[in-house]
Protein backbone atom coordinates (compact mmCIF):
# COMPACT_ATOMS: atom_id res chain seq x y z
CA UNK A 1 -37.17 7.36 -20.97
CA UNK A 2 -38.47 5.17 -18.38
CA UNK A 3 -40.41 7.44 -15.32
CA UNK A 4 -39.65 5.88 -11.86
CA UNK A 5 -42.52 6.00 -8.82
CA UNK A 6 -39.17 7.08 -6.77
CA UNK A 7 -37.16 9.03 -8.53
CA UNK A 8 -37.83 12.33 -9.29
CA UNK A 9 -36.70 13.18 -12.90
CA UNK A 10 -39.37 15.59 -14.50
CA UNK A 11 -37.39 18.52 -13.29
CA UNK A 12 -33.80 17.32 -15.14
CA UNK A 13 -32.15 18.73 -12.36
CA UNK A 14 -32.81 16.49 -9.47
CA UNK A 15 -32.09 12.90 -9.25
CA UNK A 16 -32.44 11.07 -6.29
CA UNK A 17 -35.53 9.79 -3.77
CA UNK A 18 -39.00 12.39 -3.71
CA UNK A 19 -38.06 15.22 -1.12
CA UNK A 20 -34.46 14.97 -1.40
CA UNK A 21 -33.14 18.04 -2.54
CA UNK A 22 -29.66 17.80 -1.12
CA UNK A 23 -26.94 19.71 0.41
CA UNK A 24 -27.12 22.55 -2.28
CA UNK A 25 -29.76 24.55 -0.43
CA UNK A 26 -27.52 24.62 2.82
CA UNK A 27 -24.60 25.77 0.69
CA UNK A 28 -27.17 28.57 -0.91
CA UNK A 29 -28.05 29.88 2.85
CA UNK A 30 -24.13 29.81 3.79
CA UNK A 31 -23.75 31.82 0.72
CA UNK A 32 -26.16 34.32 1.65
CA UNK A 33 -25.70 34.61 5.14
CA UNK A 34 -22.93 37.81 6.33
CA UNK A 35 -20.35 36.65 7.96
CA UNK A 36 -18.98 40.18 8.41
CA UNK A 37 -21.25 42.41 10.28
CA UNK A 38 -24.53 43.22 10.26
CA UNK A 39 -26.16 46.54 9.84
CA UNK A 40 -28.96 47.51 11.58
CA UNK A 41 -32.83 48.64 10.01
CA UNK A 42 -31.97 52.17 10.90
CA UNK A 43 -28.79 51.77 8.97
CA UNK A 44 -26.36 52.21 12.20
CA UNK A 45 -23.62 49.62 12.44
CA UNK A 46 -24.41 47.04 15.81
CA UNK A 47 -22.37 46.81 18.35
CA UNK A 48 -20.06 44.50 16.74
CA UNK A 49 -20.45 41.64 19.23
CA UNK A 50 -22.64 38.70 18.60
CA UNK A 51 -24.82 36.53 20.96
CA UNK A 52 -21.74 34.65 22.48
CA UNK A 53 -19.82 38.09 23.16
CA UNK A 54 -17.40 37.60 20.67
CA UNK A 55 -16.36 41.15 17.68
CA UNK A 56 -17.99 40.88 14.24
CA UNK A 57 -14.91 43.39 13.48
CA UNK A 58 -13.04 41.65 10.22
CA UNK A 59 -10.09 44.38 10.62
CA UNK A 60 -9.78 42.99 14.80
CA UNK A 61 -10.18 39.62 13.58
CA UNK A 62 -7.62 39.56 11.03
CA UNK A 63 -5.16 41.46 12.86
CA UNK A 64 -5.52 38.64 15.67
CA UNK A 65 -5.16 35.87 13.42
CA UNK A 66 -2.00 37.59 11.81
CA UNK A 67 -0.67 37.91 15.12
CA UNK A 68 -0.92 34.54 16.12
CA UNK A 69 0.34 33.17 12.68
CA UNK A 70 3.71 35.51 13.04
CA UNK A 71 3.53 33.87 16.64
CA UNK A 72 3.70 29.80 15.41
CA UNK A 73 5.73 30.89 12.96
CA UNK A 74 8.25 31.96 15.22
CA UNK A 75 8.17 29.11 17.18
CA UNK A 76 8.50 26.39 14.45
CA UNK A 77 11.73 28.27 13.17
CA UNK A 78 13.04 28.21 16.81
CA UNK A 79 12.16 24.55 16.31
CA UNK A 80 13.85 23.86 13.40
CA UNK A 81 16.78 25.50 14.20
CA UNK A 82 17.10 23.30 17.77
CA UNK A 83 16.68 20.26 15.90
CA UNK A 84 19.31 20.78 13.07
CA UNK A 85 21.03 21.89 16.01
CA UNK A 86 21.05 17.87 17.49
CA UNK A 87 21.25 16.86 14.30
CA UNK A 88 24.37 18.83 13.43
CA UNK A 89 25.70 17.46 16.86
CA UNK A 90 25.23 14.08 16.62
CA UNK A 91 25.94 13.22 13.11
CA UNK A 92 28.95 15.57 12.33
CA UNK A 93 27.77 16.09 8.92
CA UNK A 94 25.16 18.55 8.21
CA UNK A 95 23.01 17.12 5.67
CA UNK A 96 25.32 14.88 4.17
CA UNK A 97 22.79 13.64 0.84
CA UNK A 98 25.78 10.53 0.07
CA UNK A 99 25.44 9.77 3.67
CA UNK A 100 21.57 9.50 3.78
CA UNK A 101 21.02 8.05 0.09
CA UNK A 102 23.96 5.05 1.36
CA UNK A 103 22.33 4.53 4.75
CA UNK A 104 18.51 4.38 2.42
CA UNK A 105 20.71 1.71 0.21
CA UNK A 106 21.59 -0.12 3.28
CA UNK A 107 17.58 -0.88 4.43
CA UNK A 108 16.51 -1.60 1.05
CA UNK A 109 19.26 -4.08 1.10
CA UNK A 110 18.57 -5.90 4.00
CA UNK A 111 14.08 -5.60 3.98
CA UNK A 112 15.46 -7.43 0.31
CA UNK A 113 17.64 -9.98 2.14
CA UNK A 114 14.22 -10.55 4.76
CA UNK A 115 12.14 -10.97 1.55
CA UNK A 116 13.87 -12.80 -0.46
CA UNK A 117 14.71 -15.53 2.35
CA UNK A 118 10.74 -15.53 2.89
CA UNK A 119 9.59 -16.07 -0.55
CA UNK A 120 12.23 -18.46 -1.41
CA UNK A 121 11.34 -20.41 1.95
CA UNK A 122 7.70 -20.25 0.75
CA UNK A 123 8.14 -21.25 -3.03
CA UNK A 124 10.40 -24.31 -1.29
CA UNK A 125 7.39 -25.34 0.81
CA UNK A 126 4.75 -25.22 -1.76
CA UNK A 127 6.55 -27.07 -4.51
CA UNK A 128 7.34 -29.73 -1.76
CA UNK A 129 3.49 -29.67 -1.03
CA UNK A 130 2.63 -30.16 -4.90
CA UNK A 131 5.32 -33.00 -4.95
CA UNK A 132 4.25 -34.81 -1.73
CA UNK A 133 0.54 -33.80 -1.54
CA UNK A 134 0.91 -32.68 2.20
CA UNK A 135 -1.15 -29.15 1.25
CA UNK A 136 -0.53 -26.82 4.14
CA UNK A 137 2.45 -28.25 5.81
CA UNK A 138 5.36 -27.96 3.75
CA UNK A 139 4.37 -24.24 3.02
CA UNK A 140 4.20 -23.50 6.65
CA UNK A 141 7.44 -25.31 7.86
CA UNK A 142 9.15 -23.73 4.48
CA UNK A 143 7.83 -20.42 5.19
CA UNK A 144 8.80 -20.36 8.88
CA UNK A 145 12.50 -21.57 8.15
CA UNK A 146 12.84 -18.73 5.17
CA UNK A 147 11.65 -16.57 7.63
CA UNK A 148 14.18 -18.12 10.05
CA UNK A 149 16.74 -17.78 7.25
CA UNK A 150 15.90 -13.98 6.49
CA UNK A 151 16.50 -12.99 9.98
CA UNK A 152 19.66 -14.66 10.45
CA UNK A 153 21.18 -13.05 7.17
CA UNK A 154 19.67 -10.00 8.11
CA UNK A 155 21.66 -10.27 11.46
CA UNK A 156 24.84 -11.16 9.92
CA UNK A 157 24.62 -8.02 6.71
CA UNK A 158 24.05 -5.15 9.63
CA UNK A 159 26.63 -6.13 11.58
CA UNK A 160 25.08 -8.00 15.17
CA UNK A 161 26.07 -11.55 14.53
CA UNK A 162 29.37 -12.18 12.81
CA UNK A 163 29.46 -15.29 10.32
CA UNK A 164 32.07 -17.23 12.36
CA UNK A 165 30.30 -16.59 16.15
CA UNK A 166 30.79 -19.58 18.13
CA UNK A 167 27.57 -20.95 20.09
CA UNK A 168 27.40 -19.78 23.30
CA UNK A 169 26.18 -22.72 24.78
């Protein structure tokens, strides 16, 4: 094994720059460190309160934290009750699964129509660039008319622009 001037590997366990020692030793002084409460050299229990003012009590704590979780919890059912509420209202059908699964059919359908009229426009352009030898052009007038294209048949598959509209002009 080739030794390194600065890596340190005669120890196996380290590997890395000399002095590095990583994150491991702040983990180790988490570890040891009580979080709970800490007991005095007489072997009284403090005061429960730590510099800032706030209980070292788990039990106070805990209780608190239950509190507020029973709390949220409350509130995010009244939430989801209010908006299956609307949801009931508006739609008339209360979770219809056809209803959603033919309206997910319906925009894969038409981002497909907007694709396809893109890539089609594109592969257009660049065989009419290979043909002609006018490199970026034909792609980019191609591309911009299948994109032109996609839109328009998008239009016409949702339902805004009929296929026998007059112009307006």
């Amino acid at each position: 094994m080739h030794s390194s001037s600065n890596l340190d590997l005669t120890r196996g366990r380290q590997y890395g720059p000399r002095g590095f020692w990583g994150v491991g030793r702040f983990f180790r002084a988490l570890a040891t460190r009580s979080w709970v409460s800490t007991a005095m050299a007489d072997g009284t229990q403090g005061s429960g309160r730590d510099k800032d003012g706030r209980t070292n009590d788990p039990s106070a704590e805990e209780a608190a934290l239950s509190a507020r979780l029973g709390r949220l919890d409350d509130r995010l059912s009244e939430t989801r009750k209010d908006r299956q509420n609307r949801v009931d209202q508006s739609d008339g059908r209360a979770g219809n699964a056809s209803a959603s699964a033919s309206a997910m059919a319906r925009g894969f359908r038409l981002s497909s129509e907007l694709i396809a009229g893109v890539l089609v426009g594109a592969v257009i352009g660049w065989g009419f660039d290979r043909l002609l030898s006018t490199s970026p052009w034909g792609l980019i007038v191609f591309f911009l008319l299948g994109f032109t294209a996609g839109v328009i048949n998008v239009m016409r598959s949702a339902g805004v622009a009929s296929r026998d509209q007059p112009d307006r002009s």
